[in-house]
PDB file of N, CA and C in Angstrom:
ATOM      1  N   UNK A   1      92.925  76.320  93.161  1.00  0.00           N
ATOM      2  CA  UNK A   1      92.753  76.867  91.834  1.00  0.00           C
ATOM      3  C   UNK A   1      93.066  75.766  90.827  1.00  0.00           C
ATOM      4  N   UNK A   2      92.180  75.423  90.275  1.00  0.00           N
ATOM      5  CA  UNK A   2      92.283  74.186  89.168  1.00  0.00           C
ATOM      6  C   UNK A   2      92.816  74.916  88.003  1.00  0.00           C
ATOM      7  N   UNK A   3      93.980  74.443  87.208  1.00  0.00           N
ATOM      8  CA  UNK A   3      94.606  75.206  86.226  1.00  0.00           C
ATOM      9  C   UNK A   3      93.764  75.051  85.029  1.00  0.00           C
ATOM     10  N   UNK A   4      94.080  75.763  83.788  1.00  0.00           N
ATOM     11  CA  UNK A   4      93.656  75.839  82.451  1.00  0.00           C
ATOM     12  C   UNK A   4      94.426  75.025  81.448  1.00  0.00           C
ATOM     13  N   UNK A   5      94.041  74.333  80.558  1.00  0.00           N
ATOM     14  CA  UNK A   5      95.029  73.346  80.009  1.00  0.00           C
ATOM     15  C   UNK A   5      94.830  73.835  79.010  1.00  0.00           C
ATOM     16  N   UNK A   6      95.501  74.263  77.794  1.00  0.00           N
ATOM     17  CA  UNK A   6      95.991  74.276  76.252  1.00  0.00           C
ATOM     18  C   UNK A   6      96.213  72.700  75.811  1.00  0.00           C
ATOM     19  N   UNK A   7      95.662  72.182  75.413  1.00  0.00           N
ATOM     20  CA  UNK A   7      95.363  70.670  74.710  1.00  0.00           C
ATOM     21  C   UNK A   7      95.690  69.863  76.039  1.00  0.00           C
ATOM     22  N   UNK A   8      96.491  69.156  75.841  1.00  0.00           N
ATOM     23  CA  UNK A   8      96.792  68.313  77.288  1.00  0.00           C
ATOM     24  C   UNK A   8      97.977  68.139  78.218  1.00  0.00           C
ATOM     25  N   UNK A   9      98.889  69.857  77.593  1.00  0.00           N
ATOM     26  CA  UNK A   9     100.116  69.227  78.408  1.00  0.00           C
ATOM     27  C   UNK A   9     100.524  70.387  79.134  1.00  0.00           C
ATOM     28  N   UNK A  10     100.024  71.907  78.194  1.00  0.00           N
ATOM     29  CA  UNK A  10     100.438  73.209  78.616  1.00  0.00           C
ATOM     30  C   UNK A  10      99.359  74.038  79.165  1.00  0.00           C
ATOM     31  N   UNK A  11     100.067  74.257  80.495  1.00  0.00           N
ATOM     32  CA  UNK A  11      99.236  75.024  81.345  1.00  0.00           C
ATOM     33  C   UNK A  11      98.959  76.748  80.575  1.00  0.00           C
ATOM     34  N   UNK A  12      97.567  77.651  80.225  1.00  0.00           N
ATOM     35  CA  UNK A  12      97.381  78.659  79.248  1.00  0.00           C
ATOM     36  C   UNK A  12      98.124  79.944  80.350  1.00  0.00           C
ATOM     37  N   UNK A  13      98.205  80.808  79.341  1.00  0.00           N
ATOM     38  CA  UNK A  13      98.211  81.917  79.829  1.00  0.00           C
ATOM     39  C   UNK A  13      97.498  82.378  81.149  1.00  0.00           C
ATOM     40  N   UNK A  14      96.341  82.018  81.105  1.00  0.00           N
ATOM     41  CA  UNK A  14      95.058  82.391  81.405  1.00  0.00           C
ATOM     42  C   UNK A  14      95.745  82.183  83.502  1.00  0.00           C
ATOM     43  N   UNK A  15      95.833  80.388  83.363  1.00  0.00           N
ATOM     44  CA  UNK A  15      96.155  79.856  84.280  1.00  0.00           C
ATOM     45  C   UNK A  15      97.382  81.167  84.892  1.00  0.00           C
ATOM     46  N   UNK A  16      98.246  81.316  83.989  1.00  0.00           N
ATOM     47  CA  UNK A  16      99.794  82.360  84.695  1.00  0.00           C
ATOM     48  C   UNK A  16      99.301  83.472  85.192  1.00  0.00           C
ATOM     49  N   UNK A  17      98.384  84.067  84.291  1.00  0.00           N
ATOM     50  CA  UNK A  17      98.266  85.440  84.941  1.00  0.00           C
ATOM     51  C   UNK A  17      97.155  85.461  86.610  1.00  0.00           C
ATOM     52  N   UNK A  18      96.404  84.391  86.258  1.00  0.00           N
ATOM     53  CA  UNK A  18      95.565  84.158  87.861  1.00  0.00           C
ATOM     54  C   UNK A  18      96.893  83.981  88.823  1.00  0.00           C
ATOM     55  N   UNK A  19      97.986  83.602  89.112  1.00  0.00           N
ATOM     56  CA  UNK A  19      98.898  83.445  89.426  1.00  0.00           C
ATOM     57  C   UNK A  19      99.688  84.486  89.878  1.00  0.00           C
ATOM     58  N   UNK A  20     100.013  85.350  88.843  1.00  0.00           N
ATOM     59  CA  UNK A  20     100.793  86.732  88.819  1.00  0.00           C
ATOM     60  C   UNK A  20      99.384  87.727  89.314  1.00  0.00           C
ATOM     61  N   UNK A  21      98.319  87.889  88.716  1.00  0.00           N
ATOM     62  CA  UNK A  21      97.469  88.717  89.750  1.00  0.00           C
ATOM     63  C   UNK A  21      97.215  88.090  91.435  1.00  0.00           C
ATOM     64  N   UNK A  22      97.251  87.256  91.860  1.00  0.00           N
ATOM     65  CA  UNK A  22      97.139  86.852  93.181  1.00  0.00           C
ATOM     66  C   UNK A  22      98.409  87.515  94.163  1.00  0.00           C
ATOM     67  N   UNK A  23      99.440  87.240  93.104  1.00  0.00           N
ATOM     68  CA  UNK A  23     100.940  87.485  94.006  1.00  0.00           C
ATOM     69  C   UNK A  23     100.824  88.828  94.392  1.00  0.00           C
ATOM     70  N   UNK A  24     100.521  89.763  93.007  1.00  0.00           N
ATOM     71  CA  UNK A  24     100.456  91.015  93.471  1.00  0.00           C
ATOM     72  C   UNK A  24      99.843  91.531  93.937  1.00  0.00           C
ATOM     73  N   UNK A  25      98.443  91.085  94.514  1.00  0.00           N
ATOM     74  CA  UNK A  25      97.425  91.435  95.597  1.00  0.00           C
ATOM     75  C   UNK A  25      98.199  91.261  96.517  1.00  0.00           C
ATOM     76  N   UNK A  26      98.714  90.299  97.024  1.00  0.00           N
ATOM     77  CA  UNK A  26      99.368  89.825  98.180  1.00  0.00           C
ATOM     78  C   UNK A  26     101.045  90.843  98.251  1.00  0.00           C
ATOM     79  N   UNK A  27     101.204  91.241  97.417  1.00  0.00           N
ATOM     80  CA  UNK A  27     102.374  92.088  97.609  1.00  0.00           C
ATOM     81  C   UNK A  27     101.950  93.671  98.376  1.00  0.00           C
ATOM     82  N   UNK A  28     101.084  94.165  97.486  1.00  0.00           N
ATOM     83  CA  UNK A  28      99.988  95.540  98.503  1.00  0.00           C
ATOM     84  C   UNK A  28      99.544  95.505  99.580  1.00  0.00           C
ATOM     85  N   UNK A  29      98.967  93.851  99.920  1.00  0.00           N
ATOM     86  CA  UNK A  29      98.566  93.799 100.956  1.00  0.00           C
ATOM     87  C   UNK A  29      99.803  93.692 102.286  1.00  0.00           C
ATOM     88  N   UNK A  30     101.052  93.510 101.389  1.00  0.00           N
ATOM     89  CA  UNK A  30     101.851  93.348 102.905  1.00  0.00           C
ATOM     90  C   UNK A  30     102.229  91.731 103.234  1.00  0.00           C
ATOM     91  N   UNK A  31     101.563  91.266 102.322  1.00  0.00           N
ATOM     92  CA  UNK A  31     101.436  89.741 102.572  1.00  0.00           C
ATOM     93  C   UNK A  31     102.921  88.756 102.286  1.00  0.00           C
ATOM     94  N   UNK A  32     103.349  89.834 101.271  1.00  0.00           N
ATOM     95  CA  UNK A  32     104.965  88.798 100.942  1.00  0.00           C
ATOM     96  C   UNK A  32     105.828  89.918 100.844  1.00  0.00           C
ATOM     97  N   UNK A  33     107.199  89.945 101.192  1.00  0.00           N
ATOM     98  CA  UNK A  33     108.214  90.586 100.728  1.00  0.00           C
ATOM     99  C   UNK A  33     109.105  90.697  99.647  1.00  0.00           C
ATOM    100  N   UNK A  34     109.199  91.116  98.991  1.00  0.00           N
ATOM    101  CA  UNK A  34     109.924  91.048  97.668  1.00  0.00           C
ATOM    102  C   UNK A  34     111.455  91.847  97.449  1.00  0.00           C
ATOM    103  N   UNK A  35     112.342  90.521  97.901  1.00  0.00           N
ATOM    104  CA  UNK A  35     113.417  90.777  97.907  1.00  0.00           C
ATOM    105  C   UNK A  35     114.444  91.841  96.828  1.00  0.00           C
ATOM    106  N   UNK A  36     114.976  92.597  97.007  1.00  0.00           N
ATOM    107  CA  UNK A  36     115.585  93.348  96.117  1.00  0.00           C
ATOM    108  C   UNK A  36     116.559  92.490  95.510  1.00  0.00           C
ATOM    109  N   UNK A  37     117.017  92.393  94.293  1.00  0.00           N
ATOM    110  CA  UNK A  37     118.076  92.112  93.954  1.00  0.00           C
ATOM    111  C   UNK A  37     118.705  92.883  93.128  1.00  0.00           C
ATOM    112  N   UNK A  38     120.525  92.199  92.651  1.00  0.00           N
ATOM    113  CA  UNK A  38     121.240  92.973  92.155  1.00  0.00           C
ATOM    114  C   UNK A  38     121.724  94.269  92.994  1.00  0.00           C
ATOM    115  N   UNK A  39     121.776  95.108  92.236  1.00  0.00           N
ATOM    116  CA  UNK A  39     122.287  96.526  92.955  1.00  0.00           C
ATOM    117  C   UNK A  39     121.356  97.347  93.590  1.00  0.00           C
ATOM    118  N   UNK A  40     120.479  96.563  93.868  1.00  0.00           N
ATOM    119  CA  UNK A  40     119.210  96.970  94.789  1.00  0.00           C
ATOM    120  C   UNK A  40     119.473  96.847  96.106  1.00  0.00           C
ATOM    121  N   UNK A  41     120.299  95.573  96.205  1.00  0.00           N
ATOM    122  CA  UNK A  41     120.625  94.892  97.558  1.00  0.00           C
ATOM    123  C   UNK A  41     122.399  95.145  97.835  1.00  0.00           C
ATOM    124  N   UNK A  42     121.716  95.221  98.854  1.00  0.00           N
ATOM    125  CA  UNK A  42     123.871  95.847  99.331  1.00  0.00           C
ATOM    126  C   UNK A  42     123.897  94.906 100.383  1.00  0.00           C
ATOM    127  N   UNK A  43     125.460  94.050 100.433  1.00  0.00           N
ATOM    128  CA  UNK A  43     125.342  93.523 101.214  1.00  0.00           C
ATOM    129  C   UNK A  43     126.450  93.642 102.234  1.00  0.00           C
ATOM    130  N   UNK A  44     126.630  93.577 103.467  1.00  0.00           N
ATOM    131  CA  UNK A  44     127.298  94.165 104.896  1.00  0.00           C
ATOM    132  C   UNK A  44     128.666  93.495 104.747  1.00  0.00           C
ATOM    133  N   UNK A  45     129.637  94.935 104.606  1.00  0.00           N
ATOM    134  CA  UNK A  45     131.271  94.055 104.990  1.00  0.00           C
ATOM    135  C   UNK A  45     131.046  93.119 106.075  1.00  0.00           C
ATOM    136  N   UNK A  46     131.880  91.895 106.266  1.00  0.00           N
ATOM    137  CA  UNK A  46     131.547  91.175 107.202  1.00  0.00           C
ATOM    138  C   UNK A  46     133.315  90.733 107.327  1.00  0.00           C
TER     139      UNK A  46
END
């Protein structure tokens, strides 16, 4: 994926959200796990 440039230094919006829509295809599909955090995640007396 070749990014989108805003003059010559900042990658656009445009570029982030192709980014953030890919991840979350891949999150439905099962494809990545998405760790809980905070008080989402409990973690084991040890």
């Amino acid at each position: 994926m070749e990014p989108n440039y805003v003059g010559d230094l900042i990658p656009s919006i445009a570029s982030y959200q192709k980014i953030i829509d890919k991840y979350e295809r891949g999150l439905k599909k099962g494809e990545f796990y998405d760790e809980p955090t905070g008080e989402d995640l409990i973690y084991p007396d040890w």
